[in-house]
Protein backbone atom coordinates (compact mmCIF):
# COMPACT_ATOMS: atom_id res chain seq x y z
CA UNK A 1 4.60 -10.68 30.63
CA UNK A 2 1.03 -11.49 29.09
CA UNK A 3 0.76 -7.20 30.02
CA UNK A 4 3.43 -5.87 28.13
CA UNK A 5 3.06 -8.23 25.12
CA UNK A 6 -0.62 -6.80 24.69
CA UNK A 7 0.84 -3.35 25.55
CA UNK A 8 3.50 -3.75 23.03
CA UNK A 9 0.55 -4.92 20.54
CA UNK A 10 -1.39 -2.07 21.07
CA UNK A 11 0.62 0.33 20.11
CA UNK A 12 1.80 -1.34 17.22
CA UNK A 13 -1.77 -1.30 15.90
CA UNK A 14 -2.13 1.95 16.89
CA UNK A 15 0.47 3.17 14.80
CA UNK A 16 -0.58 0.70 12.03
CA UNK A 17 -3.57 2.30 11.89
CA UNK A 18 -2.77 6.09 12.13
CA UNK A 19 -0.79 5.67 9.48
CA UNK A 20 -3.31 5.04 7.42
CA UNK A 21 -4.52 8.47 8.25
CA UNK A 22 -1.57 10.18 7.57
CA UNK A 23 -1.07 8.41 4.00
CA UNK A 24 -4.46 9.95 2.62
CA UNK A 25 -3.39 13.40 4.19
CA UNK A 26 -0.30 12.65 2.15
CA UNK A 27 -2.00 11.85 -1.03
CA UNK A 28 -4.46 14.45 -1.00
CA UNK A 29 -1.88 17.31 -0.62
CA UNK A 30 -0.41 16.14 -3.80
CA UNK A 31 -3.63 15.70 -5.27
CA UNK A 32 -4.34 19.25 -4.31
CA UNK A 33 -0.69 20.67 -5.76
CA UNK A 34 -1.11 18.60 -9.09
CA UNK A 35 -4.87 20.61 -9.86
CA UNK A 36 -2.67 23.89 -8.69
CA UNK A 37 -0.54 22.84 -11.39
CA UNK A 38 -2.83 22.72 -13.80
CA UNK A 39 -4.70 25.82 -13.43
CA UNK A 40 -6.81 27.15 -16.46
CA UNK A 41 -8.35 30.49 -17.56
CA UNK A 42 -12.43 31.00 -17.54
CA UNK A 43 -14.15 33.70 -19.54
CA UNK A 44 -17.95 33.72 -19.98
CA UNK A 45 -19.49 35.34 -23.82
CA UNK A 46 -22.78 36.13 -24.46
CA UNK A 47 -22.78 34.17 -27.57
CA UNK A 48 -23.88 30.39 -28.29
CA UNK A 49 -21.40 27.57 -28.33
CA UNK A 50 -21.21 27.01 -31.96
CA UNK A 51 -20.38 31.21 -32.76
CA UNK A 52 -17.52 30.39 -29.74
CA UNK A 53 -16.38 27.40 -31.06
CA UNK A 54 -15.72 29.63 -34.44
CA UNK A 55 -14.27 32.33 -32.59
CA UNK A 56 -11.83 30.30 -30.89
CA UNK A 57 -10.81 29.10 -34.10
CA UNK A 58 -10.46 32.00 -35.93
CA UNK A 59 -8.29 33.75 -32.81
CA UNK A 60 -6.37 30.25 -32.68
CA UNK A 61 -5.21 30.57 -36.36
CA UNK A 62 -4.37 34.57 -35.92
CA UNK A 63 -1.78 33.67 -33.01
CA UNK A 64 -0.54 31.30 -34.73
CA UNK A 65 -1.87 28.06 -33.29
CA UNK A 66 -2.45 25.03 -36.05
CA UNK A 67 -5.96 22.80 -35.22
CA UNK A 68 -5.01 19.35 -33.70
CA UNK A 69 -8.33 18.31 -32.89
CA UNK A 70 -12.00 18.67 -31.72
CA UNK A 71 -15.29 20.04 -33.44
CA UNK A 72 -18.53 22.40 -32.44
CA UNK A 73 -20.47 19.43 -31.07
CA UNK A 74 -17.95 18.08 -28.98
CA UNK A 75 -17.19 21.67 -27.26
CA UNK A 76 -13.30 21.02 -27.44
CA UNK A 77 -10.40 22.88 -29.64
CA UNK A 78 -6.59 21.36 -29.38
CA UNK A 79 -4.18 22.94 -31.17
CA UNK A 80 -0.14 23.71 -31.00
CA UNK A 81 2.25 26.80 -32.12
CA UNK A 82 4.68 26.40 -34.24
CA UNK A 83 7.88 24.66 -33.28
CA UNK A 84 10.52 26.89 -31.96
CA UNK A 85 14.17 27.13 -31.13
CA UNK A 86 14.92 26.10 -27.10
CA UNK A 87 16.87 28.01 -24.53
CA UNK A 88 19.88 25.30 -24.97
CA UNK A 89 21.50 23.89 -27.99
CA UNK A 90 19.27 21.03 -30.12
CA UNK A 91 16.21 21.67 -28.06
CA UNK A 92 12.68 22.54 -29.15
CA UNK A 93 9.79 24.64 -27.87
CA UNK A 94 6.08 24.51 -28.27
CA UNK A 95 2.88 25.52 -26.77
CA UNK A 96 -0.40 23.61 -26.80
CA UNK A 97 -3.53 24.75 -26.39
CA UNK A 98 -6.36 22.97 -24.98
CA UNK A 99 -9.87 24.49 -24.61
CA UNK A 100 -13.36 23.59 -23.55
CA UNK A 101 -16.53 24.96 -24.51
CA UNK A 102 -19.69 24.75 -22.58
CA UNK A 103 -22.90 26.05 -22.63
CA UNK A 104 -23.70 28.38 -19.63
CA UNK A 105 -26.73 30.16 -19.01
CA UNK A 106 -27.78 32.46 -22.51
CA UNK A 107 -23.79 32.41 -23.80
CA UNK A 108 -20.77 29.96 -23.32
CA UNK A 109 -17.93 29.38 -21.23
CA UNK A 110 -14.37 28.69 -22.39
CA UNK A 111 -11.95 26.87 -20.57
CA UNK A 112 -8.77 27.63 -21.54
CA UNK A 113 -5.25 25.41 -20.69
CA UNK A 114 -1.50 26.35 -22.56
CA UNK A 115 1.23 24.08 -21.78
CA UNK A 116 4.65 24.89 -22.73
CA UNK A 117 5.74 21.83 -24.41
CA UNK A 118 10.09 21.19 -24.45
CA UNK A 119 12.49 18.70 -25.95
CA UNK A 120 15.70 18.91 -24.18
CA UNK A 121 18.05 17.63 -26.84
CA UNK A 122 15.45 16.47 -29.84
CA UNK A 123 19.17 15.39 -32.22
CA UNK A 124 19.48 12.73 -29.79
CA UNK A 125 15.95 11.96 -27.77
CA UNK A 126 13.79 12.85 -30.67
CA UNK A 127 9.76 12.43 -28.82
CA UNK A 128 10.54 12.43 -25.47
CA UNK A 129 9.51 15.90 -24.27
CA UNK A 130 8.14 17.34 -20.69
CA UNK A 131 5.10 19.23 -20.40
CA UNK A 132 4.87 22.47 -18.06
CA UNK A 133 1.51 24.30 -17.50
CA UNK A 134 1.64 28.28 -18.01
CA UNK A 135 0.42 29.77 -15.34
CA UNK A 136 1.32 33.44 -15.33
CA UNK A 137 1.67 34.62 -18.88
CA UNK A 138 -0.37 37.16 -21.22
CA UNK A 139 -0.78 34.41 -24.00
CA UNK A 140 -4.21 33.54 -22.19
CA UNK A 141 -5.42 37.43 -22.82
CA UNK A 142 -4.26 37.89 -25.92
CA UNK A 143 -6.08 34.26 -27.00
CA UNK A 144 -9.01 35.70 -24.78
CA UNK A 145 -8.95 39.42 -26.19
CA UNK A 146 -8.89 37.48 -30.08
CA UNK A 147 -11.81 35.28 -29.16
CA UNK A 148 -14.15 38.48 -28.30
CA UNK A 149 -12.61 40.39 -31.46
CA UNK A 150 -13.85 37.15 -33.44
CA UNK A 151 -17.11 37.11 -31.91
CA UNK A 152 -17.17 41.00 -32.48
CA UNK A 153 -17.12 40.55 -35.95
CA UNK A 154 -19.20 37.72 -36.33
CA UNK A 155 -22.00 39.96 -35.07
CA UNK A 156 -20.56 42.84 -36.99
CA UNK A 157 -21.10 40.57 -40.29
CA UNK A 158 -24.18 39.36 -39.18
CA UNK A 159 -25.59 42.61 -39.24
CA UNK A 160 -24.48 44.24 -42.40
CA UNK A 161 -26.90 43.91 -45.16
């Protein structure tokens, strides 16, 4: 009797304590799928922060992004597109921006996250919206592509007379 009781606690703390085990396995595969999620776009310039901070700015306002927030000295740019017209009736569609400037090496690095930003039915649930990283689409070149065609010309001005 006194042999199967302590058999029969055994294994319960056995599988008390595998489980453990198993639950951090658990949580760090969705840890791992939630960064996937939230994938971002690197590019290096040979240019300082400050002259990439500007650039970002300037190729920001020529797609048609409007400044939310950040500065130079902080190293971050926020900003949002216009609000457009969803795939179903009385729903709304808009991209943030997100990106991150820091120094690296003799130029900068920019850190670059777009989230597509929908309101199902905004006539009836006006604010409550759902956020979607993009992953796959050519918005992050052309923003890139802009930022070196700012920085181009920055050191095209600086070097007129």
């Amino acid at each position: 009797m006194k042999r199967s009781l302590l058999f029969t606690f055994a294994l319960v703390s056995l599988s008390l304590f595998s489980g453990c085990d198993s639950l951090s396995n658990v949580a760090d595969r969705v840890r791992d799928k939630l960064d996937a999620r939230d994938e971002s776009q690197v590019r290096d310039y040979a240019a300082p922060p400050r002259s990439v901070y500007e650039a970002v700015r300037v190729a920001a306002n020529s797609l048609g992004f409007r400044f939310l927030r950040g500065g130079a000295a902080q190293g971050t740019f926020e900003a949002v597109s216009g609000v457009m017209g969803g795939d179903v009736p009385n729903s709304a569609r808009q991209v943030s921006m997100k990106v991150r400037i820091h120094e690296a090496g003799e130029g900068a690095e920019v850190v670059v996250v777009l989230k597509e930003v929908i309101e199902a039915d905004s006539s009836n649930h006006a604010g409550i919206a759902t956020e979607t990283p993009l992953r796959d689409t050519p918005l992050y070149d052309s923003f890139l592509r802009a930022v070196q065609k700012a920085l181009d010309g920055q050191q095209g001005a600086a070097k007129a007379p």
